[in-house]
N, C-alpha and C. Protein backbone atom coordinates (compact mmCIF):
# COMPACT_ATOMS: atom_id res chain seq x y z
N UNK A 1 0.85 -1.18 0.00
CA UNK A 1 0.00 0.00 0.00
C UNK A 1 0.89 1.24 0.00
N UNK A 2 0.40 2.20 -0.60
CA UNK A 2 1.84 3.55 -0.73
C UNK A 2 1.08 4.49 0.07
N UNK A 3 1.96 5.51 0.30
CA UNK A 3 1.85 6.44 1.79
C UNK A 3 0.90 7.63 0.80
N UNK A 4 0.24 7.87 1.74
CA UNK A 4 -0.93 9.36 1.51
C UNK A 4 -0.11 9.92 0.63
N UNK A 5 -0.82 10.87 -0.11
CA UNK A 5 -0.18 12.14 -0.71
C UNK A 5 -0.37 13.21 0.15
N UNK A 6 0.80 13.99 0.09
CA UNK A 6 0.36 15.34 0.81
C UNK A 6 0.42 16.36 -0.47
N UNK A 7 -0.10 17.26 -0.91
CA UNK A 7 0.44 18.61 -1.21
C UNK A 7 1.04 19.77 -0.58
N UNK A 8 2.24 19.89 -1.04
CA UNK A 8 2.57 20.82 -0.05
C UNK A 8 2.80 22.21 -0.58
N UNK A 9 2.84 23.41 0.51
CA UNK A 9 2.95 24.72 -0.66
C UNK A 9 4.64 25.70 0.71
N UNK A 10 5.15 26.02 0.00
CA UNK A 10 5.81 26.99 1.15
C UNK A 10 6.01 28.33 0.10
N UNK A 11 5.57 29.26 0.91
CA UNK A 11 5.64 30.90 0.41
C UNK A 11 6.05 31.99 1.02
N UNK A 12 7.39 32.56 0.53
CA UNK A 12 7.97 33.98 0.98
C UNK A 12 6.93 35.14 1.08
N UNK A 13 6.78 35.89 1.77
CA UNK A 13 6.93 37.33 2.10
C UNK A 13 6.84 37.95 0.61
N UNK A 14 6.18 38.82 0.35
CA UNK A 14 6.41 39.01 -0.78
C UNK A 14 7.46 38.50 -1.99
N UNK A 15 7.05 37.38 -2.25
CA UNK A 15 7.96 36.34 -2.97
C UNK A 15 9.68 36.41 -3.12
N UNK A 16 9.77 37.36 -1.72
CA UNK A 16 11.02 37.76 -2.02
C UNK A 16 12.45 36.05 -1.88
N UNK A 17 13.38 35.96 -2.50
CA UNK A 17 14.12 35.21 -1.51
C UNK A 17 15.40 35.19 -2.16
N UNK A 18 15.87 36.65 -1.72
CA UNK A 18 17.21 37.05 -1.86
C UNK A 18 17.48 38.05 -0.78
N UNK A 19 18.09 37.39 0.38
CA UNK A 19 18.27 38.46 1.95
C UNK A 19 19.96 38.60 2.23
N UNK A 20 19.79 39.43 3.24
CA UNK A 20 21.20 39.88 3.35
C UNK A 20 21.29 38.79 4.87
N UNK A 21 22.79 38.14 4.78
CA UNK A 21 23.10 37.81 5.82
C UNK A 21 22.43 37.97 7.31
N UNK A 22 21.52 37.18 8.54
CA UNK A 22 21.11 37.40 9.62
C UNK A 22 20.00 38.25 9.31
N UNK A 23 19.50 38.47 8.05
CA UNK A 23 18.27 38.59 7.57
C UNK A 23 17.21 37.89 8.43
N UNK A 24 16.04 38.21 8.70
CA UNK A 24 14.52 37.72 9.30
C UNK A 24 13.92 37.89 7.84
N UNK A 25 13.70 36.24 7.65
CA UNK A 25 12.85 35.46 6.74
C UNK A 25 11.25 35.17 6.86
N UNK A 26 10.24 35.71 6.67
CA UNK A 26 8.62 35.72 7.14
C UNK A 26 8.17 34.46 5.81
N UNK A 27 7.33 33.56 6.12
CA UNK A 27 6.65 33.20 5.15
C UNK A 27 5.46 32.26 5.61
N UNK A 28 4.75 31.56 5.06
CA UNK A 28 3.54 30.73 5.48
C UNK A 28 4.11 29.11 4.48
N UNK A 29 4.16 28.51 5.53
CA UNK A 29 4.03 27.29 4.96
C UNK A 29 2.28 26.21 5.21
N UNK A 30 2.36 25.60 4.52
CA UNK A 30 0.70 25.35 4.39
C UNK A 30 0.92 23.85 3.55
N UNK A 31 -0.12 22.83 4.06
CA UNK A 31 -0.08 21.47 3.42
C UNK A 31 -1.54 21.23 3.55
N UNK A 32 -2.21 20.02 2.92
CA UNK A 32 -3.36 19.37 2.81
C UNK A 32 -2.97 17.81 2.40
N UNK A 33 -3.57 16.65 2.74
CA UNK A 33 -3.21 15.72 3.05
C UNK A 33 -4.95 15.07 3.62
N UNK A 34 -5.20 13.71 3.53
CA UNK A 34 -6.35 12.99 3.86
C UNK A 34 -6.34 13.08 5.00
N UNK A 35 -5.33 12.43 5.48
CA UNK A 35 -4.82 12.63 7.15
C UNK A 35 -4.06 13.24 7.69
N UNK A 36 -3.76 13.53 8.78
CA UNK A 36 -2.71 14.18 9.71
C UNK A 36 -1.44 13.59 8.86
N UNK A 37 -0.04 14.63 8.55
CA UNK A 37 0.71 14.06 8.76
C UNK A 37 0.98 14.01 10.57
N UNK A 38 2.03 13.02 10.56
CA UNK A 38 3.12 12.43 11.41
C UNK A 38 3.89 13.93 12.30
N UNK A 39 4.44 14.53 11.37
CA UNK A 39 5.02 15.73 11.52
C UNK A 39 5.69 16.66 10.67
N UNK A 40 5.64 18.39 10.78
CA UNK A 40 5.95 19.10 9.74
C UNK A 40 7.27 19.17 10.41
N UNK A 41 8.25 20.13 8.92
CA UNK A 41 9.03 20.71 10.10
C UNK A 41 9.79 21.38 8.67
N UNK A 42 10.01 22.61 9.04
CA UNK A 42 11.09 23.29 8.09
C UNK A 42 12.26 23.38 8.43
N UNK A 43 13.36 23.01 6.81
CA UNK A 43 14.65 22.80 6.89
C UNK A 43 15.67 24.00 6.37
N UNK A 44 16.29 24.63 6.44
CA UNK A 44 16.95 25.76 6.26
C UNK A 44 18.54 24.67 6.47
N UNK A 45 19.22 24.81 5.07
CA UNK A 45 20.23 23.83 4.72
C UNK A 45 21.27 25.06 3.80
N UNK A 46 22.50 24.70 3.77
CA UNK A 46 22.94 24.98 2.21
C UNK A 46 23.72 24.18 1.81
N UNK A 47 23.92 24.00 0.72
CA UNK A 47 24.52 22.79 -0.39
C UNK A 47 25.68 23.28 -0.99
N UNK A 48 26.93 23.06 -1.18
CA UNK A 48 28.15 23.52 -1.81
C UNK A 48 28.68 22.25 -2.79
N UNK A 49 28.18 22.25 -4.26
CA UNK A 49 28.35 21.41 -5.31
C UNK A 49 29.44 21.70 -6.26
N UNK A 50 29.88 21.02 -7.08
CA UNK A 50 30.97 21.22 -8.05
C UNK A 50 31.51 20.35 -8.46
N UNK A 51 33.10 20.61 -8.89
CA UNK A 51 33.65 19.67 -9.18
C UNK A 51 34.35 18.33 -8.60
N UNK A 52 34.24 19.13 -7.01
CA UNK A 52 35.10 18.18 -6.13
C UNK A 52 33.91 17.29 -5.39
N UNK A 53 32.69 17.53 -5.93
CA UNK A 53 31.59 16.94 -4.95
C UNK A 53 30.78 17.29 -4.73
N UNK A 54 29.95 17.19 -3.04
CA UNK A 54 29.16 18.12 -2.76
C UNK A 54 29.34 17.71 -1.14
N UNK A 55 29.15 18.97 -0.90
CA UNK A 55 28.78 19.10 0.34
C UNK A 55 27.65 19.54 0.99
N UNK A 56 26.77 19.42 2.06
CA UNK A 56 25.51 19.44 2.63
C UNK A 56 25.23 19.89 4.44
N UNK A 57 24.78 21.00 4.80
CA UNK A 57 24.61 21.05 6.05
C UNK A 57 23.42 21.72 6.16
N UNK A 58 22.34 21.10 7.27
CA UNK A 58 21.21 21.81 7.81
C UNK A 58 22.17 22.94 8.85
N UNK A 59 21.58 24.02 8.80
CA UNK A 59 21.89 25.10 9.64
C UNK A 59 20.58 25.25 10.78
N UNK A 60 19.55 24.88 10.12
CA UNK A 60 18.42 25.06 11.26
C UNK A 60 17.19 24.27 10.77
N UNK A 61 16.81 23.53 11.71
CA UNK A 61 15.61 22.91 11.67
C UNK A 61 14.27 23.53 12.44
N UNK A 62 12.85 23.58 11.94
CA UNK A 62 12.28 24.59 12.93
C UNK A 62 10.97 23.39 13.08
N UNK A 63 10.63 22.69 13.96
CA UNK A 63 9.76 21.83 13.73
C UNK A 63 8.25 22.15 14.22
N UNK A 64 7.10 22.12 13.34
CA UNK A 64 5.86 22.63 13.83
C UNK A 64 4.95 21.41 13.77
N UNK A 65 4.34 21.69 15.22
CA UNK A 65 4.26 20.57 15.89
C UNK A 65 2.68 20.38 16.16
N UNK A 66 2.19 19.15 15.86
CA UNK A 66 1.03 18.94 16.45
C UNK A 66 -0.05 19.43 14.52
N UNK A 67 0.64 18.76 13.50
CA UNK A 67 0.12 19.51 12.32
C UNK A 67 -1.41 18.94 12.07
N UNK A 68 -2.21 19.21 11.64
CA UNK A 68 -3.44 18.97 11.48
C UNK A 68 -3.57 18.34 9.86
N UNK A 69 -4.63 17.64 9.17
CA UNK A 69 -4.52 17.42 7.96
C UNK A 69 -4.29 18.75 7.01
N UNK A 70 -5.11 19.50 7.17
CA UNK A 70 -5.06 20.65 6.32
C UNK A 70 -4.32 21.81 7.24
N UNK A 71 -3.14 22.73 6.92
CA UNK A 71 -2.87 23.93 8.06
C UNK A 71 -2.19 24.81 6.93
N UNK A 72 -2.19 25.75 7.54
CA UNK A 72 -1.46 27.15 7.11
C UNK A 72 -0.60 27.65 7.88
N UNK A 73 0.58 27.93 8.50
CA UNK A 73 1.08 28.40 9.47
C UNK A 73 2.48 29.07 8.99
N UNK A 74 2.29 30.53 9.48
CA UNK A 74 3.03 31.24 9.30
C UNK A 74 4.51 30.73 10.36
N UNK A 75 5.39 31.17 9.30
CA UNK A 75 6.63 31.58 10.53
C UNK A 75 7.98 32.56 10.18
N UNK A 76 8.15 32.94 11.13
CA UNK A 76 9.87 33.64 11.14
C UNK A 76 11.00 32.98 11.72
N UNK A 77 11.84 33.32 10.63
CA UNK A 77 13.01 32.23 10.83
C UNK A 77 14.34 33.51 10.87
N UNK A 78 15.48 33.43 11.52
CA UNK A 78 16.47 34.60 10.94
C UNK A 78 17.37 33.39 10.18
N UNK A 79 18.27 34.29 9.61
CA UNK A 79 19.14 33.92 8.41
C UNK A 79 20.51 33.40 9.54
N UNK A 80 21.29 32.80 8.79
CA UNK A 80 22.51 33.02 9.82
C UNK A 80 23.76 33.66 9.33
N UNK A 81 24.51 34.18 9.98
CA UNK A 81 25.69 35.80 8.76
C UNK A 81 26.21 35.02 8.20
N UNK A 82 26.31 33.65 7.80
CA UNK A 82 27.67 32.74 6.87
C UNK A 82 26.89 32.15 6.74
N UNK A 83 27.28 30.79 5.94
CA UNK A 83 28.29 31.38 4.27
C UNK A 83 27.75 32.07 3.26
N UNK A 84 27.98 32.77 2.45
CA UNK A 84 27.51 33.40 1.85
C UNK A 84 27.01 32.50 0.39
N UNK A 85 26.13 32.84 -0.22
CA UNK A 85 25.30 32.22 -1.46
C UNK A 85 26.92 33.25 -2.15
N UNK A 86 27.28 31.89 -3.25
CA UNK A 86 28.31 32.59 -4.43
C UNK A 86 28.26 31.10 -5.47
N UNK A 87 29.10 31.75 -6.53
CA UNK A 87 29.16 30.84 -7.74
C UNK A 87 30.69 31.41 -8.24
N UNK A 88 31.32 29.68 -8.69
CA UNK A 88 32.69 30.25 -8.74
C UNK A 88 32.83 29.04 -10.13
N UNK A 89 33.96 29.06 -10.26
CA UNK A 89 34.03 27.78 -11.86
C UNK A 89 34.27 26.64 -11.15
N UNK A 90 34.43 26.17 -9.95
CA UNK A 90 35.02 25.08 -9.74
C UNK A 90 33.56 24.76 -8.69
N UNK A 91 32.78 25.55 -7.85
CA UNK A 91 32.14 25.45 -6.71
C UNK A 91 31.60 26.86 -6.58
N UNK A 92 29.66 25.65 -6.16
CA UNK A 92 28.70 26.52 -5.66
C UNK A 92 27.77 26.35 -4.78
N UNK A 93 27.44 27.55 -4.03
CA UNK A 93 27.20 27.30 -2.59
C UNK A 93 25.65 27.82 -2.70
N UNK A 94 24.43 27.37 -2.86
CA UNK A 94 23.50 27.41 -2.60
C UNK A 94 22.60 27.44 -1.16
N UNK A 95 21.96 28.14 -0.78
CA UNK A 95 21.09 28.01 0.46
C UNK A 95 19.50 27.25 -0.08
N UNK A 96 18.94 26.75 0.53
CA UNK A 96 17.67 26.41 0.71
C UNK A 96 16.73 25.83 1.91
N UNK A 97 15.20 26.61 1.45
CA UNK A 97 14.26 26.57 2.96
C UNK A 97 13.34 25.80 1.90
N UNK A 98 13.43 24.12 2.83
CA UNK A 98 12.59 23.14 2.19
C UNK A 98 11.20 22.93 3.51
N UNK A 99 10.15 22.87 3.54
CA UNK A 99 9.06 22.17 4.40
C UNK A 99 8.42 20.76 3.51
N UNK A 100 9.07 19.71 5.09
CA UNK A 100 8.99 18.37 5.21
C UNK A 100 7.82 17.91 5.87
N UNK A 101 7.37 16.76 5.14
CA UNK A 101 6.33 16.42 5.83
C UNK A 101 7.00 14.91 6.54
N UNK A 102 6.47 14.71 7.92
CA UNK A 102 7.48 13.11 8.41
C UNK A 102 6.12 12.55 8.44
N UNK A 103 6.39 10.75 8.70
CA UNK A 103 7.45 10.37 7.83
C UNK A 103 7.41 10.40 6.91
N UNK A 104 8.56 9.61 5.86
CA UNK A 104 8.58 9.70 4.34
C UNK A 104 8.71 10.73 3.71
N UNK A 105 9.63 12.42 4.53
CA UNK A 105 9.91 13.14 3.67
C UNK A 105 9.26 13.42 2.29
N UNK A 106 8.28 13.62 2.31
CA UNK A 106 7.72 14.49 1.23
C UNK A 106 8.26 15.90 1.46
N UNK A 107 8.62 16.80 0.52
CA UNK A 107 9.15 17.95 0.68
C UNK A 107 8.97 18.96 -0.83
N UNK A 108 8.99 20.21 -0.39
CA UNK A 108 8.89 21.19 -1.43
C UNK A 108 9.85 22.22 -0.49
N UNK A 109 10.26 23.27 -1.90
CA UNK A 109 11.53 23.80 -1.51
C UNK A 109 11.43 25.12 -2.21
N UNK A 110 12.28 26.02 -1.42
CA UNK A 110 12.55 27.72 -2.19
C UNK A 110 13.94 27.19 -2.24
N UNK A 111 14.57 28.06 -3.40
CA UNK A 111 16.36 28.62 -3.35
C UNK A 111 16.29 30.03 -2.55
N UNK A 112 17.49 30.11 -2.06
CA UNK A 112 17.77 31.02 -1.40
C UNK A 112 18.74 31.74 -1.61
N UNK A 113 18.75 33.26 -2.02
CA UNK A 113 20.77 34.01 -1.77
C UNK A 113 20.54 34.52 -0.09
N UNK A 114 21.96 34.27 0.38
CA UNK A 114 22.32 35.01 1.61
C UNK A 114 23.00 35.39 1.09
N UNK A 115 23.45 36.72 0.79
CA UNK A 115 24.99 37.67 0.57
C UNK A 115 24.60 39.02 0.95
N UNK A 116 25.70 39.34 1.13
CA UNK A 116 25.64 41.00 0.89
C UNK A 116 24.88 41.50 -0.01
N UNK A 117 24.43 42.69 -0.55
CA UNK A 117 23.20 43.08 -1.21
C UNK A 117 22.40 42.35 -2.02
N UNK A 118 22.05 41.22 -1.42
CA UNK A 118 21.10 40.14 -2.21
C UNK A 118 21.31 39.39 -3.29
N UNK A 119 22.78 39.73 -3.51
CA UNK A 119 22.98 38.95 -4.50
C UNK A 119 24.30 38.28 -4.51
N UNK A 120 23.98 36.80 -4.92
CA UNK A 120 25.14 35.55 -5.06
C UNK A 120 26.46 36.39 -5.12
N UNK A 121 27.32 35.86 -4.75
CA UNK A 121 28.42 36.75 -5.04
C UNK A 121 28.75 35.76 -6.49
N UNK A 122 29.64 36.23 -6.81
CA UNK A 122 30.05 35.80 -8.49
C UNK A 122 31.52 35.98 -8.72
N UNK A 123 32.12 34.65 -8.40
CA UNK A 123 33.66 34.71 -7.86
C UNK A 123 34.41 34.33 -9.55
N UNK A 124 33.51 34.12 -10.42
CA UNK A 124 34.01 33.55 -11.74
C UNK A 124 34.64 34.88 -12.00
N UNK A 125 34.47 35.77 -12.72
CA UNK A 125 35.03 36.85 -13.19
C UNK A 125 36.48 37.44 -12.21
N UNK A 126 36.50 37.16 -11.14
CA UNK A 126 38.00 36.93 -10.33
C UNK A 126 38.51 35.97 -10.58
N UNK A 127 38.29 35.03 -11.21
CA UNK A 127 39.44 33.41 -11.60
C UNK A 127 40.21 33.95 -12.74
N UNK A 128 39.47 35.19 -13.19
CA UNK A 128 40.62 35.34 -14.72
C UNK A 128 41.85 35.50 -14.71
């Protein structure tokens, strides 16, 4: 037998999602589902991919608790001042705020820049 479907939705603040470092992040995450999930919980991660690999760390987990089949629930999250969102020729460092549904990880996801004025830094044009 295969596990419920959930739909899930997560939404910025005025669709923004390019913040400056230790930035306060506002948005509503919201699911529907037959039944209760198990448990929500939003993941705030960033990913550093390339040539040598990848690398992966949650920076913050925010878990909302007690989810009902259908919910809407707003939240604020702050940013944290490092590492910064950049793109270089060899390696790139992406942020992302995914909301999980447990068990069985079902998930939907935003990209994220953390940098200085909102934007990725862009280390290619210094490799020349």
């Amino acid at each position: 037998m295969s596990a419920p479907r959930i739909a899930l939705e997560l939404t910025l603040e005025n669709e923004r999602t390019a913040f400056e470092p230790g930035a306060r992040v506002t948005g509503v995450a919201a699911w529907s589902a037959s039944t209760a999930p198990r448990g929500m919980e939003l993941r705030l991660s960033w990913a550093m991919h390339g040539r040598g690999g990848r690398d992966f760390r949650i920076a913050d987990t925010i878990p909302l608790p007690a989810p009902a089949a259908t919910e809407r629930r707003p939240f604020i999250l702050t940013l944290p001042t490092s590492p910064y969102s950049f793109r270089g020729r060899l390696v790139t460092l992406v942020w992302t705020l995914e909301l999980v549904a447990l068990p069985g990880e079902e998930k939907t996801h935003v990209d994220l820049v953390v940098a200085p004025g909102h934007e990725t830094i862009d280390l290619r044009a210094s490799d020349q």
